[in-house]
C-alpha atoms as a PDB file:
ATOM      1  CA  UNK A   1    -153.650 -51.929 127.269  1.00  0.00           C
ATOM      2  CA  UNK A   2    -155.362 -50.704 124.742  1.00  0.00           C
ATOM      3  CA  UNK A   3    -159.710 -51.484 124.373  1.00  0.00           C
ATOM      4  CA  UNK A   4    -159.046 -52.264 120.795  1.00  0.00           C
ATOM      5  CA  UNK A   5    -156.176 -54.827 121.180  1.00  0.00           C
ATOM      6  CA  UNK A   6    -159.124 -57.211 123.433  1.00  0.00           C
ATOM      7  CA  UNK A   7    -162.142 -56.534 121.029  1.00  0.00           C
ATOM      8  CA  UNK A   8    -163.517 -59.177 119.037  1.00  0.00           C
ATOM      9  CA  UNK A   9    -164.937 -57.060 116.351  1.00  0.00           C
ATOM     10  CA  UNK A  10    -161.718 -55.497 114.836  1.00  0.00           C
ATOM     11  CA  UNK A  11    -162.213 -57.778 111.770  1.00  0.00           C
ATOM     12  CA  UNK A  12    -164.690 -57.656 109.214  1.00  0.00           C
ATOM     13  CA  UNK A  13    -166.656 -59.945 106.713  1.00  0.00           C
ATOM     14  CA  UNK A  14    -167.308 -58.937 103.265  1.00  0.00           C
ATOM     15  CA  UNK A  15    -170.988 -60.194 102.324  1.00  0.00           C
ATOM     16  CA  UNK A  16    -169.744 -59.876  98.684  1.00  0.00           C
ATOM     17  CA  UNK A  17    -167.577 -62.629  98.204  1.00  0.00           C
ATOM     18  CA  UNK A  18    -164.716 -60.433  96.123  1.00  0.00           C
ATOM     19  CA  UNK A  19    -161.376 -61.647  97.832  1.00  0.00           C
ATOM     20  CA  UNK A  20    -162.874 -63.885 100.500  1.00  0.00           C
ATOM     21  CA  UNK A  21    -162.365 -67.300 100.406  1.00  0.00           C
ATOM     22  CA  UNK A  22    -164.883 -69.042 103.218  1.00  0.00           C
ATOM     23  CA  UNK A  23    -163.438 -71.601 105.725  1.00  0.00           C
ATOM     24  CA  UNK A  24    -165.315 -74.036 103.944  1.00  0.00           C
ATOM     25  CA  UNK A  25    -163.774 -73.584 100.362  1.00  0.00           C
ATOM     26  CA  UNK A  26    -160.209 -74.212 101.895  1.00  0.00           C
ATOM     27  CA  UNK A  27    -158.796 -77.476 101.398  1.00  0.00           C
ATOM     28  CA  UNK A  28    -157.583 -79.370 104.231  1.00  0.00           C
ATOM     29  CA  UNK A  29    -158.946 -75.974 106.756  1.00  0.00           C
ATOM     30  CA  UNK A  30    -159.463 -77.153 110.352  1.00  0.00           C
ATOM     31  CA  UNK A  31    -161.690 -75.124 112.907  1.00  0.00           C
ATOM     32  CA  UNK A  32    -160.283 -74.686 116.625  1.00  0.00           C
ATOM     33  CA  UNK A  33    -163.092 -75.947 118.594  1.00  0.00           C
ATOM     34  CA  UNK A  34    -166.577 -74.792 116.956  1.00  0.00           C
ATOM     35  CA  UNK A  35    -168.524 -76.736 114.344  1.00  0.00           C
ATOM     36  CA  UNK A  36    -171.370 -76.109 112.096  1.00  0.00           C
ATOM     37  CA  UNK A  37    -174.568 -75.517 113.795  1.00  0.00           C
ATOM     38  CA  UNK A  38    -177.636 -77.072 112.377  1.00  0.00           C
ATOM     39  CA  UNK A  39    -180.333 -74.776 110.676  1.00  0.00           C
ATOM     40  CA  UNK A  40    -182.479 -72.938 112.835  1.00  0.00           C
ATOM     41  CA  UNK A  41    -181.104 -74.193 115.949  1.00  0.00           C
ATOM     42  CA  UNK A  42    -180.387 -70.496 116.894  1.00  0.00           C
ATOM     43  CA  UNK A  43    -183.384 -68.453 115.632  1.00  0.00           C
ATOM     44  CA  UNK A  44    -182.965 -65.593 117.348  1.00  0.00           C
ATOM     45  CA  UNK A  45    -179.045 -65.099 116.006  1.00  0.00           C
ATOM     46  CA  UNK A  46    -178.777 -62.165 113.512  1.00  0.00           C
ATOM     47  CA  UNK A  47    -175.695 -61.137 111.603  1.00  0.00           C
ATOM     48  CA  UNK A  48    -175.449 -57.158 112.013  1.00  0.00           C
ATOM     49  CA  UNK A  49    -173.663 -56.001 108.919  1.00  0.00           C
ATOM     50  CA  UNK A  50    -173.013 -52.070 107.702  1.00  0.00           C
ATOM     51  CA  UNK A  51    -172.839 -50.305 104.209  1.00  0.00           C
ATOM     52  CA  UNK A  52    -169.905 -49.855 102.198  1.00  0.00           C
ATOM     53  CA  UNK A  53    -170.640 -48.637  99.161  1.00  0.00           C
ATOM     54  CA  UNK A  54    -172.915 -50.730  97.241  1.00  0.00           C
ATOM     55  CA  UNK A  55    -172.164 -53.873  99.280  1.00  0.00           C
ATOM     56  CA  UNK A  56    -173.215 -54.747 102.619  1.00  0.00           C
ATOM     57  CA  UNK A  57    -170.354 -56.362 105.055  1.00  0.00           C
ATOM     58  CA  UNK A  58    -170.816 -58.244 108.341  1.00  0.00           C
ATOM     59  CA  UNK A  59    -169.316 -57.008 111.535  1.00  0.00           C
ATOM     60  CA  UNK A  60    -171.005 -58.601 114.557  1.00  0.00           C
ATOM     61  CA  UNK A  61    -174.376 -60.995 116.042  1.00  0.00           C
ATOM     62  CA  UNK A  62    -176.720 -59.805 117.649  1.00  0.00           C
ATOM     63  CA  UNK A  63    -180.127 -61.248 119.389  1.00  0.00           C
ATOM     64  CA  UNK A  64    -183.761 -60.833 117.759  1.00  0.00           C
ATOM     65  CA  UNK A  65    -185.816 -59.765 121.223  1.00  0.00           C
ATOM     66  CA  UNK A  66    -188.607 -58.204 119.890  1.00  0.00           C
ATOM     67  CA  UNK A  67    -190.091 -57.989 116.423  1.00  0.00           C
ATOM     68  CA  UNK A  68    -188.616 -54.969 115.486  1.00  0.00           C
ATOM     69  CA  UNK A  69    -185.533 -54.725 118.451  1.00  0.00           C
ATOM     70  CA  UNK A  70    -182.275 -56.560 118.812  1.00  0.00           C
ATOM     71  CA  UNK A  71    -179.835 -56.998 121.331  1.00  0.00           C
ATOM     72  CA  UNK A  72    -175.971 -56.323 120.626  1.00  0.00           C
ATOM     73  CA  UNK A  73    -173.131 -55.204 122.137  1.00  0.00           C
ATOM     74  CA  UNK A  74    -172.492 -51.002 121.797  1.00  0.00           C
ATOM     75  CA  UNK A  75    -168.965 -51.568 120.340  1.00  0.00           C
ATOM     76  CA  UNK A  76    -170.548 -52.931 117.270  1.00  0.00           C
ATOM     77  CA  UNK A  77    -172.532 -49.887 116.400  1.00  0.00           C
ATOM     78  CA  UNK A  78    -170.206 -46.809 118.117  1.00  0.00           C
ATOM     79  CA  UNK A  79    -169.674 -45.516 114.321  1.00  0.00           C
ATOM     80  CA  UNK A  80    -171.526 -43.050 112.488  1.00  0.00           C
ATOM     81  CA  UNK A  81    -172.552 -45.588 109.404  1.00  0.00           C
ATOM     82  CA  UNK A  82    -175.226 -47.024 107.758  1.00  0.00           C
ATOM     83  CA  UNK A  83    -176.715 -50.713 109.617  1.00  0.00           C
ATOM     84  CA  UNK A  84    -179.258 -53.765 108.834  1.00  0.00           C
ATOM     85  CA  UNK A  85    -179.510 -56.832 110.345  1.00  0.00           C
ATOM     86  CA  UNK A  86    -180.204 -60.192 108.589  1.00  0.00           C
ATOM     87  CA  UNK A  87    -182.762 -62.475 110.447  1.00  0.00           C
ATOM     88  CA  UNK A  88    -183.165 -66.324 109.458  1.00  0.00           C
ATOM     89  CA  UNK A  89    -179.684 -66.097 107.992  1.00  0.00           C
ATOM     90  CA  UNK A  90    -177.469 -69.531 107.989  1.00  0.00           C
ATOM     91  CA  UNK A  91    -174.706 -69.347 105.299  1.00  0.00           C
ATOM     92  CA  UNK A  92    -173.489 -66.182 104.513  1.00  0.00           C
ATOM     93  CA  UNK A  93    -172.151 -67.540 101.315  1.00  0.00           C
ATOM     94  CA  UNK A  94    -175.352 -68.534 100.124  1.00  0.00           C
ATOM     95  CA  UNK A  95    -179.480 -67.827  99.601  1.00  0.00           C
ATOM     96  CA  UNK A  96    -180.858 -69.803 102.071  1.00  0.00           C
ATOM     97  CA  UNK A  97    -184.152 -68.642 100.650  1.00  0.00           C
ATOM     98  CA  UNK A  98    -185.353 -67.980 104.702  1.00  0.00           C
ATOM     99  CA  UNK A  99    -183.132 -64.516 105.523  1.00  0.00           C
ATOM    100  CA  UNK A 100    -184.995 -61.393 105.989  1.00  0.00           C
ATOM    101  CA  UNK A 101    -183.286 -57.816 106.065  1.00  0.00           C
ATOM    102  CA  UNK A 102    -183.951 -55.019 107.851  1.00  0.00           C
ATOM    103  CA  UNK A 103    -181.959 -51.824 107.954  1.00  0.00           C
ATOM    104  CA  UNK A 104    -181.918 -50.215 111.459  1.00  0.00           C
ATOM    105  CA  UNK A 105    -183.589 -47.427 112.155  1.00  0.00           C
ATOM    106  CA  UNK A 106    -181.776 -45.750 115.379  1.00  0.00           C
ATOM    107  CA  UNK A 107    -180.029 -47.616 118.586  1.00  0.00           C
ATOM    108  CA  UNK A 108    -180.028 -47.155 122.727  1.00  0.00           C
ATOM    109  CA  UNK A 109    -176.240 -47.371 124.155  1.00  0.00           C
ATOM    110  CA  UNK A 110    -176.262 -47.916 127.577  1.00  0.00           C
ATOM    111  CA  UNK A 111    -174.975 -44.531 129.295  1.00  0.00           C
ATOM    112  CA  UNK A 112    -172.219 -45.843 131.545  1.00  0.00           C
ATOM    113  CA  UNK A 113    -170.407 -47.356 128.121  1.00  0.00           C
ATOM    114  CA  UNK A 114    -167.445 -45.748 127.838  1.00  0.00           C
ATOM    115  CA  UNK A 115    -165.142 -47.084 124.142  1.00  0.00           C
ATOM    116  CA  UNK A 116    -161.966 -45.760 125.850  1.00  0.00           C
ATOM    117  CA  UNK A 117    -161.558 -48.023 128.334  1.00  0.00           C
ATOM    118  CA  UNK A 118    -160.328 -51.567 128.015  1.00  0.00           C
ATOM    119  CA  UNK A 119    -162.391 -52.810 131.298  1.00  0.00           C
ATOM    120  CA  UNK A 120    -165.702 -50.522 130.474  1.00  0.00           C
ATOM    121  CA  UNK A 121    -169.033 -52.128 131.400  1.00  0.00           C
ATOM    122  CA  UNK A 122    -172.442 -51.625 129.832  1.00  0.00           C
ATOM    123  CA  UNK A 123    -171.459 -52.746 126.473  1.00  0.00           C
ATOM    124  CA  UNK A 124    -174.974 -53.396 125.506  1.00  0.00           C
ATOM    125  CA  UNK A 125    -177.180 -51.722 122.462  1.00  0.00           C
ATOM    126  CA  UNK A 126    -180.940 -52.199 121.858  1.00  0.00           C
ATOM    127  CA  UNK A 127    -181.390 -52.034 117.846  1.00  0.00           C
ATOM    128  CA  UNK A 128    -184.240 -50.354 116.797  1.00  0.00           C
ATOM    129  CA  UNK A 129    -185.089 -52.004 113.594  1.00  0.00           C
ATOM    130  CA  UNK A 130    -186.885 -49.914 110.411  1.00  0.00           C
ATOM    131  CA  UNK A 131    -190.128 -52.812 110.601  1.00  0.00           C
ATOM    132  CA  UNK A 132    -191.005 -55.271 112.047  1.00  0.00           C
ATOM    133  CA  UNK A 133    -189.543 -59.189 111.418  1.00  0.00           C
ATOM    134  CA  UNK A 134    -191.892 -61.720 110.590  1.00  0.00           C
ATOM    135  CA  UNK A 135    -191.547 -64.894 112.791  1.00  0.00           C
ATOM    136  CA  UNK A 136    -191.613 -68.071 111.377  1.00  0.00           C
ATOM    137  CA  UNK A 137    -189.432 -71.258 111.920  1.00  0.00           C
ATOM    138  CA  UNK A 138    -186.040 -69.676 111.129  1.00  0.00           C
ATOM    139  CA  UNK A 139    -187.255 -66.688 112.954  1.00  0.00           C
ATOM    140  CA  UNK A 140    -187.988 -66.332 116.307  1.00  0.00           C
ATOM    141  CA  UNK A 141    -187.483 -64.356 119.486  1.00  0.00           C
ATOM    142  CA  UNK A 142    -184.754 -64.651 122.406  1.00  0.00           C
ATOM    143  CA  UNK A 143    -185.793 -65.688 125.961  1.00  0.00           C
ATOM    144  CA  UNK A 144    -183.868 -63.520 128.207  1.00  0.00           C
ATOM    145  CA  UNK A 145    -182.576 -64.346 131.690  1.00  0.00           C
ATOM    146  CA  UNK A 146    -184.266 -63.158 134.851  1.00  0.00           C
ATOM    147  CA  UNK A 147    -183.311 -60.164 136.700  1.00  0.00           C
ATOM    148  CA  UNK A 148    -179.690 -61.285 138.566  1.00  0.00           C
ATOM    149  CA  UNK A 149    -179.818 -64.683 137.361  1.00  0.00           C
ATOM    150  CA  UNK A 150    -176.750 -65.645 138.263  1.00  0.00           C
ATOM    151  CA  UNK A 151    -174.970 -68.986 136.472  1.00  0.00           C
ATOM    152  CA  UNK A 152    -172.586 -71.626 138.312  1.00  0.00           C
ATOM    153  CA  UNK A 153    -169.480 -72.536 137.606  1.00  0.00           C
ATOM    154  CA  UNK A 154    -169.002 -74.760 134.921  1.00  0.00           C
ATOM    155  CA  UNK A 155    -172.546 -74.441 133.800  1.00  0.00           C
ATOM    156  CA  UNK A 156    -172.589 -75.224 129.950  1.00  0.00           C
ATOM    157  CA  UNK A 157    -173.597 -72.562 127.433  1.00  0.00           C
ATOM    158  CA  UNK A 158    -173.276 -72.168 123.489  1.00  0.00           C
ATOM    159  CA  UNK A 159    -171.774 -69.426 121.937  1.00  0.00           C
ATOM    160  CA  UNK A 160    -173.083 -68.645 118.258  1.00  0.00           C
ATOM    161  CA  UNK A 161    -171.643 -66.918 115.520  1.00  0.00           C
ATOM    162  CA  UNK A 162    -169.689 -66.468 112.176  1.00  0.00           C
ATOM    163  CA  UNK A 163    -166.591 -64.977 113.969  1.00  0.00           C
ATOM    164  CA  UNK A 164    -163.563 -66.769 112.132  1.00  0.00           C
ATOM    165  CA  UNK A 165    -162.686 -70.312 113.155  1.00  0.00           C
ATOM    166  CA  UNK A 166    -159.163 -69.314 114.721  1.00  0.00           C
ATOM    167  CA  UNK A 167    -156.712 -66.071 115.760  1.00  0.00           C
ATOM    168  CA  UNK A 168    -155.262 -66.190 112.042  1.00  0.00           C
ATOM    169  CA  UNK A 169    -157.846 -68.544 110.560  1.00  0.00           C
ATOM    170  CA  UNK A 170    -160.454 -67.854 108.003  1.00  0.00           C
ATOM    171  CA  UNK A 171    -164.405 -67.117 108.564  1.00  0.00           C
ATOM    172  CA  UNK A 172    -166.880 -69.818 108.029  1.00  0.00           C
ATOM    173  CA  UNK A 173    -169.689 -69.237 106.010  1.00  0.00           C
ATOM    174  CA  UNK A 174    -172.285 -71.463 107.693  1.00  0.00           C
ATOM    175  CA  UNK A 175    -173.179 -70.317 111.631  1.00  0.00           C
ATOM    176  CA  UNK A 176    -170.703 -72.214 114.147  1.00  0.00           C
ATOM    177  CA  UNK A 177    -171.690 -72.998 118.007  1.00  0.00           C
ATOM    178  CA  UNK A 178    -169.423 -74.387 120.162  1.00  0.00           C
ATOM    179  CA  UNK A 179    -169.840 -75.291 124.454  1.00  0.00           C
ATOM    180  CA  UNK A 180    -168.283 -72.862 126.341  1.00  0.00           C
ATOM    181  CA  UNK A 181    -168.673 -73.548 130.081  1.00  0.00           C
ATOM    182  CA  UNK A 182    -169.068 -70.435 132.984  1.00  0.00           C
ATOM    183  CA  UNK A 183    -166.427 -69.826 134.958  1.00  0.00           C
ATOM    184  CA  UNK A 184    -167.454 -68.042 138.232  1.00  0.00           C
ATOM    185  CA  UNK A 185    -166.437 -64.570 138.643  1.00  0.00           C
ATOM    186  CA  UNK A 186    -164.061 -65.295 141.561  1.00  0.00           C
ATOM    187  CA  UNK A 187    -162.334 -67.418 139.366  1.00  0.00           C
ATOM    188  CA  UNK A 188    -162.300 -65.005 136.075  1.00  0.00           C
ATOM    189  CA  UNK A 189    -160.695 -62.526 138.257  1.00  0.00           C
ATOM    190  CA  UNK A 190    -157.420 -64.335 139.186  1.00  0.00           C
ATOM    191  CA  UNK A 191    -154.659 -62.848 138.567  1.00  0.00           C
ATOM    192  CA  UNK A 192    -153.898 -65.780 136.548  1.00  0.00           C
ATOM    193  CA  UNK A 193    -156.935 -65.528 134.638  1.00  0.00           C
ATOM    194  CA  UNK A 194    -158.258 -61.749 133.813  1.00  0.00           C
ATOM    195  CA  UNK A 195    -157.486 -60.127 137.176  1.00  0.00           C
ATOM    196  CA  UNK A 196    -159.311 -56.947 137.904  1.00  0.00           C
ATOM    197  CA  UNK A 197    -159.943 -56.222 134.228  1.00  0.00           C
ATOM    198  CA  UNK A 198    -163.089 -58.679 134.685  1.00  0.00           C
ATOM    199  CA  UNK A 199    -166.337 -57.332 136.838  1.00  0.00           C
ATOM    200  CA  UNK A 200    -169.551 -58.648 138.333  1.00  0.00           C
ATOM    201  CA  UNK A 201    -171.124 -57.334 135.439  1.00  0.00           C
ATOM    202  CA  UNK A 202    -169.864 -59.943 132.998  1.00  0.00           C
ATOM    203  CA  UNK A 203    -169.810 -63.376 132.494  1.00  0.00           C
ATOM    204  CA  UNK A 204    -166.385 -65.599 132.052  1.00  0.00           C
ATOM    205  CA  UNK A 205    -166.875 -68.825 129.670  1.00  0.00           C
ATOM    206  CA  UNK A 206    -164.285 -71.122 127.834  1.00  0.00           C
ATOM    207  CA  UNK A 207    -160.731 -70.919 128.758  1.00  0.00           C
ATOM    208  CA  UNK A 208    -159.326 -74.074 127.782  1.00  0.00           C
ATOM    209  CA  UNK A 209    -157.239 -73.141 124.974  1.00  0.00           C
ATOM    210  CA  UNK A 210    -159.713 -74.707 122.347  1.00  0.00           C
ATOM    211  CA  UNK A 211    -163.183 -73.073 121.985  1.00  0.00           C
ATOM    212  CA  UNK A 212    -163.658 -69.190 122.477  1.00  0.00           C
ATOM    213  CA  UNK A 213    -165.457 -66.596 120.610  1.00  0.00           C
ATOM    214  CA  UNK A 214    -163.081 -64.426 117.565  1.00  0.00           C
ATOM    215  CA  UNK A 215    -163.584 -61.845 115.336  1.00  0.00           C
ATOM    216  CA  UNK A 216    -166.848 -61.473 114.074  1.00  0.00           C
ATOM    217  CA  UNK A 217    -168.228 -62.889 117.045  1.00  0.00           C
ATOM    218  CA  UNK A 218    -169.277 -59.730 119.185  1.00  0.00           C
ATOM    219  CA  UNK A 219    -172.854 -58.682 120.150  1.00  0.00           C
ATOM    220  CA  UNK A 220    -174.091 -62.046 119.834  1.00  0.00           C
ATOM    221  CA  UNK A 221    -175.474 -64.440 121.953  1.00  0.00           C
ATOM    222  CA  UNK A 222    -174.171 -66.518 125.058  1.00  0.00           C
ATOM    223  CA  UNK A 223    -177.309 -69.364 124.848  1.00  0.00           C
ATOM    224  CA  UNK A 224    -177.521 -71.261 128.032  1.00  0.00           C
ATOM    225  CA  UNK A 225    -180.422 -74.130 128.617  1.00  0.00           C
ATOM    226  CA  UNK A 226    -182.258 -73.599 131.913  1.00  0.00           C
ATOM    227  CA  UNK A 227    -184.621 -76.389 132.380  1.00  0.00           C
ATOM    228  CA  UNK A 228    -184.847 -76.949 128.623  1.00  0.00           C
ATOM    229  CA  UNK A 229    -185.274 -73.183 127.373  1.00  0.00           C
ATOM    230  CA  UNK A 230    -182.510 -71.681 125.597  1.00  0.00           C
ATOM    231  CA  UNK A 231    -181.779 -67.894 127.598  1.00  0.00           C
ATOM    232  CA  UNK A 232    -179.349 -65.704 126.048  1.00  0.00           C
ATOM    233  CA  UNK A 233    -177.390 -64.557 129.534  1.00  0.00           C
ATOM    234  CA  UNK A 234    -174.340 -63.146 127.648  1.00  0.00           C
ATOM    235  CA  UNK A 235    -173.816 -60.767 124.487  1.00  0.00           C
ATOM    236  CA  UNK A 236    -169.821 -61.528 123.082  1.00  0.00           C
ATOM    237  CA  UNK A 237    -167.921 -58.534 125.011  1.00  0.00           C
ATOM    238  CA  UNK A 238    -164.361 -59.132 124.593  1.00  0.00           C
ATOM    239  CA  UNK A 239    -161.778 -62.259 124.732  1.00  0.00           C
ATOM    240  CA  UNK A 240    -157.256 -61.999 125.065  1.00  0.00           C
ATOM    241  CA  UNK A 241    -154.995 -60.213 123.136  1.00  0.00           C
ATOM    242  CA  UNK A 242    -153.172 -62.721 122.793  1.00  0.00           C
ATOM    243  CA  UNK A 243    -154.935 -65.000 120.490  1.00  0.00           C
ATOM    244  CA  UNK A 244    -158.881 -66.377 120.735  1.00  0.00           C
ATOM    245  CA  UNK A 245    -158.275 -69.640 121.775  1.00  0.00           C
ATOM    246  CA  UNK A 246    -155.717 -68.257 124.640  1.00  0.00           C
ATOM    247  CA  UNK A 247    -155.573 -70.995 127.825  1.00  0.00           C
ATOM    248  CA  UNK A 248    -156.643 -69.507 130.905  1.00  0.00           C
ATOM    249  CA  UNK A 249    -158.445 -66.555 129.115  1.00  0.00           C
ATOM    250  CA  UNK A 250    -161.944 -67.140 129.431  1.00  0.00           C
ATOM    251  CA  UNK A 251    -163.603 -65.342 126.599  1.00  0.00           C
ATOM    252  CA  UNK A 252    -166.217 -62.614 128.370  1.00  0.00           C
ATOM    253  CA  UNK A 253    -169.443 -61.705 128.001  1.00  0.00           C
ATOM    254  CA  UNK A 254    -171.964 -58.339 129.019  1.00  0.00           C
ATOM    255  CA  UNK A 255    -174.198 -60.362 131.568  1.00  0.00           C
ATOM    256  CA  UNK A 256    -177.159 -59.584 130.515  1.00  0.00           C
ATOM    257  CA  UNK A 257    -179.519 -60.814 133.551  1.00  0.00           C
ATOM    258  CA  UNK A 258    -177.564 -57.394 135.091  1.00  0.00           C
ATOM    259  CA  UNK A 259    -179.415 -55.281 132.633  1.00  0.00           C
ATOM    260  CA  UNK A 260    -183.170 -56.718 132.387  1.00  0.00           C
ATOM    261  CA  UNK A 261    -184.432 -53.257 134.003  1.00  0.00           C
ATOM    262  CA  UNK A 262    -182.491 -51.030 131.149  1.00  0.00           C
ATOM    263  CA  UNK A 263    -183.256 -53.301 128.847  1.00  0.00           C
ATOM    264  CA  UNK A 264    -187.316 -53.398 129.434  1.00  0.00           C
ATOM    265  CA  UNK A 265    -186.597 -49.630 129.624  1.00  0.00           C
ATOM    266  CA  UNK A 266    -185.383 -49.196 126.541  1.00  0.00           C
ATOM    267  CA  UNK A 267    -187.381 -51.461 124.236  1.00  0.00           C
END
């Protein structure tokens, strides 16, 4: 099997609005699972977008954990092109009159990623942004897990992104969230499930044939509440070839609480 046939980011999002029609201009459009989050609920989500030409498209999320550095998975960034990231960013069909954009300067790839291969670990990027973000309400920084933090089954997270709102469905406009709870790594690695494709250094979530991450979705964040702070434990990895919503395919995450030390080492 192929990496790119499991990769959420195949698809991209034109920023320009020449040929896309949003989810929400559809008539009679239904999303699998997901809904609308509110503003600013996620303040820390980013939409990582590249150049083409004179317009600007969006390809993955991505975490805000510094001013000036985000979080994201390598696979978004692996290509030799031109990057920004918009912060305080809600509906990417609209001004929202709070976004902020910053191009990014250079990135750190974990060294053990490797694009070829459809189990690789480590696919985790620090973003080093041109400036500096300013914080504000729509604007704010991550909390990230603690060292080997390590979730229980069926604990409940939130998945963020614009990733489209089914396998053959359109993308939204406005940021969607939808529960996705952890399934344990012994279970994630049934044969039934993702067998030995899955490791310890990922997290399992979803699986129910209703609510997983798509296209679009990558880099960004797995948000889990741990005694009422919002930690982003997962950055969108991968989910099944055979469709987004797939039953018994838990979509899968780079576990972040795995990489603290690389991470503090490379911000």
């Amino acid at each position: 099997m192929l990496r790119l046939l499991v990769l959420a980011a195949l698809v991209v999002l034109g920023l320009c609005n020449e040929g896309i029609r949003y989810f929400e201009q559809i008539a009679n459009a239904r999303a699998d699972g997901g809904s609308n989050a509110p503003k600013n609920a996620w303040p820390w989500q980013v939409s990582l977008q590249y150049r083409s030409g004179s317009s600007w498209f969006h390809t993955c999320g991505g975490s805000l954990i510094r001013a000036n550095r985000v979080l994201t998975a390598v696979s978004c960034v692996d290509m030799p092109r031109t990057y920004r990231v918009v912060l305080g960013e809600y509906s990417l069909a609209t001004n929202d009159g709070t976004e902020q954009f910053i191009e990014v300067a250079s990135y750190r790839k974990h060294p053990s990623w490797n694009p070829d291969y459809v189990a690789a670990e480590s696919d985790i990027a620090i973003l080093w942004l041109a400036s500096s973000a300013t914080l504000n309400s729509a604007v704010q920084l991550a909390t990230l897990p603690t060292s080997g933090a390590t979730l229980p089954d069926h604990y409940n997270c939130v998945v963020t992104g614009w990733g489209t709102v089914s396998t053959t469905g359109p993308f939204p406009a406005i940021l969607q969230q939808a529960n996705l709870p952890v399934v344990a790594y012994r279970a994630c690695a049934l044969g039934s499930r993702w067998g030995i494709t899955v490791k310890p250094s990922m997290i399992c979530a979803g699986g129910d044939g209703a609510k997983s991450v798509c296209f679009g979705d990558p880099g960004g964040p797995l948000n889990c509440d741990i005694n009422g702070v919002y930690e982003v434990h997962g950055i969108v990895d991968f989910r099944s070839s055979l469709g987004c919503n797939y039953h018994q395919k838990p979509s899968v995450f780079t576990k972040v609480s795995d990489y603290i030390h690389w991470i503090n080492s490379n911000i």
